[in-house]
N, C-alpha and C. Protein backbone atom coordinates (compact mmCIF):
# COMPACT_ATOMS: atom_id res chain seq x y z
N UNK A 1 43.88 30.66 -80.22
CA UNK A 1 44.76 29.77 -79.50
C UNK A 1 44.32 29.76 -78.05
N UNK A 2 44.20 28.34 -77.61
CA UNK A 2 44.01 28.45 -76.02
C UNK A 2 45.08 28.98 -74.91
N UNK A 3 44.37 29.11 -74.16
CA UNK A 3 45.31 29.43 -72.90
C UNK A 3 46.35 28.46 -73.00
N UNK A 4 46.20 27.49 -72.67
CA UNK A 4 46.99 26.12 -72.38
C UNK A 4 48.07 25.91 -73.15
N UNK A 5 47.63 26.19 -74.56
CA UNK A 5 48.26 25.84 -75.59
C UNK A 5 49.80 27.49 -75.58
N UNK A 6 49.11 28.33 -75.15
CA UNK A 6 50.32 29.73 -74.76
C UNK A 6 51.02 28.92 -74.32
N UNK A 7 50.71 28.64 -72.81
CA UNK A 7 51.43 28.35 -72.13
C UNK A 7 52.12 27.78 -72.15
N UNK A 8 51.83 26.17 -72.71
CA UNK A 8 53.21 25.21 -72.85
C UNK A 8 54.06 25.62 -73.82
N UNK A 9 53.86 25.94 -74.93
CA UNK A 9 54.61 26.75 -76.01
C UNK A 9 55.31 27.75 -75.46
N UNK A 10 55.16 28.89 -74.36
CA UNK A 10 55.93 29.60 -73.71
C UNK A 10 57.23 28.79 -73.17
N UNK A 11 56.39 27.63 -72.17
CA UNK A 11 57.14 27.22 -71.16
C UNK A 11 58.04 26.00 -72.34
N UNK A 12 57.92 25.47 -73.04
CA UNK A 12 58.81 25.03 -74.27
C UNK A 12 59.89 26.15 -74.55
N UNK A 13 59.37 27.12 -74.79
CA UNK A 13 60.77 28.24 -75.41
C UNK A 13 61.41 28.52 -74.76
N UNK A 14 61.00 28.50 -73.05
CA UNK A 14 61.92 29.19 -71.74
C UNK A 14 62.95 27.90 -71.35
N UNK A 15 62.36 26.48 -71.97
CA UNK A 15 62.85 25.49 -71.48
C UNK A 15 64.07 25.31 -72.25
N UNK A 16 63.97 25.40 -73.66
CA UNK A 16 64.48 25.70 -74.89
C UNK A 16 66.09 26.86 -74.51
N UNK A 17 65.21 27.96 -73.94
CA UNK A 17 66.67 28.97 -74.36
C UNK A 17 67.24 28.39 -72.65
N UNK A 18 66.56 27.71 -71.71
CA UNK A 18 67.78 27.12 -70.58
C UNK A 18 68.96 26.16 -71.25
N UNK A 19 68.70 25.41 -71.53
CA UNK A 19 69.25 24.37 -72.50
C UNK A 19 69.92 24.74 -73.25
N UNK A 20 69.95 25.73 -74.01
CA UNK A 20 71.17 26.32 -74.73
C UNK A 20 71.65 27.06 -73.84
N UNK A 21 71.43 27.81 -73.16
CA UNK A 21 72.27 28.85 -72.20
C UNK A 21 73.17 27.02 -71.47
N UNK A 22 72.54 26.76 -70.92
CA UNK A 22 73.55 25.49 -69.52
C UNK A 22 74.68 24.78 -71.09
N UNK A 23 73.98 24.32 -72.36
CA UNK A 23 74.95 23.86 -73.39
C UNK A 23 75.95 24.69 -73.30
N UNK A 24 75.87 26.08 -74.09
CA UNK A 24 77.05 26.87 -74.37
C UNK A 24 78.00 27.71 -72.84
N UNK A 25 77.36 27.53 -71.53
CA UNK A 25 78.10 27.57 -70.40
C UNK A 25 78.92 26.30 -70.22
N UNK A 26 78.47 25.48 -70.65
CA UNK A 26 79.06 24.10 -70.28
C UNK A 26 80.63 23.84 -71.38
N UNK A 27 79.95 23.95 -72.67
CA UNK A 27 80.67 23.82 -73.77
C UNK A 27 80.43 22.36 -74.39
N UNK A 28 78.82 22.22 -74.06
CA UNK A 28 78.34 20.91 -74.74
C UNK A 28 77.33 21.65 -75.61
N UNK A 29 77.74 21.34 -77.01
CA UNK A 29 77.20 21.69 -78.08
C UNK A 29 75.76 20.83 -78.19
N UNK A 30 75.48 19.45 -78.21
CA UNK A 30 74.63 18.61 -78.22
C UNK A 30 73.29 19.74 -77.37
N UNK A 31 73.53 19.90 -76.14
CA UNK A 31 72.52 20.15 -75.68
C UNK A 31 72.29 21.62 -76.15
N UNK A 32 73.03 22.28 -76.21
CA UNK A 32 72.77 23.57 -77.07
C UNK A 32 72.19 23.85 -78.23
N UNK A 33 72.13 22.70 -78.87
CA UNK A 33 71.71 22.27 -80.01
C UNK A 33 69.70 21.90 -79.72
N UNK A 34 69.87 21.17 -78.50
CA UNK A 34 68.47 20.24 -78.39
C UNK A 34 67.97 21.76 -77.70
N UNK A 35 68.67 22.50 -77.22
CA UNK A 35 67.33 24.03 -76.61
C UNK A 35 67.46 24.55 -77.69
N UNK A 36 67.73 24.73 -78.96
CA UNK A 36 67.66 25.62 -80.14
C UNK A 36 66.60 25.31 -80.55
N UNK A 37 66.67 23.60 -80.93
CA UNK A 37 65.43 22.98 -81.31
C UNK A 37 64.18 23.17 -81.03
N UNK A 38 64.62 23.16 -79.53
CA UNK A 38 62.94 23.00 -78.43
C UNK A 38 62.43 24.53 -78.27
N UNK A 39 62.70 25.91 -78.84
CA UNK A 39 62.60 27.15 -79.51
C UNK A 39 62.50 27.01 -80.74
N UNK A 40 62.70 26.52 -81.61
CA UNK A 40 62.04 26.28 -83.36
C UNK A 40 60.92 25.26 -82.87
N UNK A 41 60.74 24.43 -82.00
CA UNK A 41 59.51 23.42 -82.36
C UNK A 41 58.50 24.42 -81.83
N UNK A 42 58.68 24.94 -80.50
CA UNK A 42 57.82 26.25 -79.99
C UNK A 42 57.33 27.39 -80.79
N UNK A 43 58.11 27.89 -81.36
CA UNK A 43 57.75 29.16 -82.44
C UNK A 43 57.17 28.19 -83.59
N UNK A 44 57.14 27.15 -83.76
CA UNK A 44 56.55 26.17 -85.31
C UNK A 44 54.98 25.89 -84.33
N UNK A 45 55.05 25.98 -83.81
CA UNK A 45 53.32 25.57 -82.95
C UNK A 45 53.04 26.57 -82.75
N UNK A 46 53.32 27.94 -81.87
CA UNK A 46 53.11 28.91 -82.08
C UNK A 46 52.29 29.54 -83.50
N UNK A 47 53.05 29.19 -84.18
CA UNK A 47 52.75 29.95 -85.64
C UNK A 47 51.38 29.16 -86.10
N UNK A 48 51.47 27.65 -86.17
CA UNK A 48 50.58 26.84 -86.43
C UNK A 48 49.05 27.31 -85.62
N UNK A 49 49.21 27.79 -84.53
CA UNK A 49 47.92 27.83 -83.46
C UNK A 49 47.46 29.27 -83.82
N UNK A 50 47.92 30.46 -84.56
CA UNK A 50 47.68 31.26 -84.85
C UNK A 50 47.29 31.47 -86.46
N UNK A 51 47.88 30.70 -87.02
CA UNK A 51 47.19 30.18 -88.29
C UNK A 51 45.60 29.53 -88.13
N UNK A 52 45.43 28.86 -87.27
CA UNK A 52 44.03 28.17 -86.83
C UNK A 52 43.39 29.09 -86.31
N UNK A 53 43.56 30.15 -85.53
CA UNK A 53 42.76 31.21 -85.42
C UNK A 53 42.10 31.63 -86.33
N UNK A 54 43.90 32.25 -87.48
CA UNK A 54 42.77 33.47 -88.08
C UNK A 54 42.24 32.35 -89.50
N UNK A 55 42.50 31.16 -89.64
CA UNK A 55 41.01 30.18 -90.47
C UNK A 55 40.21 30.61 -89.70
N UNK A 56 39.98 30.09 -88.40
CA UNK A 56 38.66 29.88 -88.10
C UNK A 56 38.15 31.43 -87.84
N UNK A 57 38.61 32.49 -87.83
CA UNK A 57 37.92 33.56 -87.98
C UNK A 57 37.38 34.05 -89.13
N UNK A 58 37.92 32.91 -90.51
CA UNK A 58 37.79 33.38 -91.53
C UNK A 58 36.63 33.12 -92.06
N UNK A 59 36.39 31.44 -91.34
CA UNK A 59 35.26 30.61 -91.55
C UNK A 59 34.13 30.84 -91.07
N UNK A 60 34.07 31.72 -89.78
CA UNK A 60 33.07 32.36 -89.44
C UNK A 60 32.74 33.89 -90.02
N UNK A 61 33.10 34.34 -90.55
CA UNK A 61 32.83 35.63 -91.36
C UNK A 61 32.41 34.90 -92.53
N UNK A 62 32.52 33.96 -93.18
CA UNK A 62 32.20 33.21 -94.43
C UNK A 62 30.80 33.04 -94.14
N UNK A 63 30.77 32.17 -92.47
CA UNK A 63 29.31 32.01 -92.39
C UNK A 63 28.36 32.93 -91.94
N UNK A 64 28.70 34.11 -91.35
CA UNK A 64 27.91 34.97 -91.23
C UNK A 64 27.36 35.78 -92.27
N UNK A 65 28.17 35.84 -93.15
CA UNK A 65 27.86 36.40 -94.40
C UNK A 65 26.68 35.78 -95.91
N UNK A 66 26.55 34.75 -95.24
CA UNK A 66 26.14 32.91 -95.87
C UNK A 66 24.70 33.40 -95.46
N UNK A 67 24.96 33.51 -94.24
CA UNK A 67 23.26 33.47 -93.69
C UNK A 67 22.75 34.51 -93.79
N UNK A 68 23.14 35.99 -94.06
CA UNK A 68 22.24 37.24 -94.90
C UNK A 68 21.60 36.68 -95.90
């Protein structure tokens, strides 16, 4: 996973749990709802970009092993 790709995914989840914290201070469920979300879409990319790692680590041990 790139740098970049941490990052906004971080800064998604921090954005995420503001948004529910200001919803449930407020007592507006809606937006409490949309930072829950924007923390499941974060941890769902998260997971996805670390899945693509360990393929592509997999794919290169495939090929190193190819070319013995």
């Amino acid at each position: 996973m790139g740098l970049s790709d941490k990052i906004g995914n971080k800064a998604e989840e921090l954005g995420g749990k503001a948004k529910e914290a200001a919803g449930e201070a407020t007592g507006d469920e809606q937006l409490a709802g949309e930072g829950r979300a924007d923390q499941a879409k974060a941890a769902l990319k998260d997971g996805v970009e670390k899945v693509k790692d360990v393929v592509g680590d997999v794919v290169d041990n495939v090929a190193k092993h190819l070319k013995k």
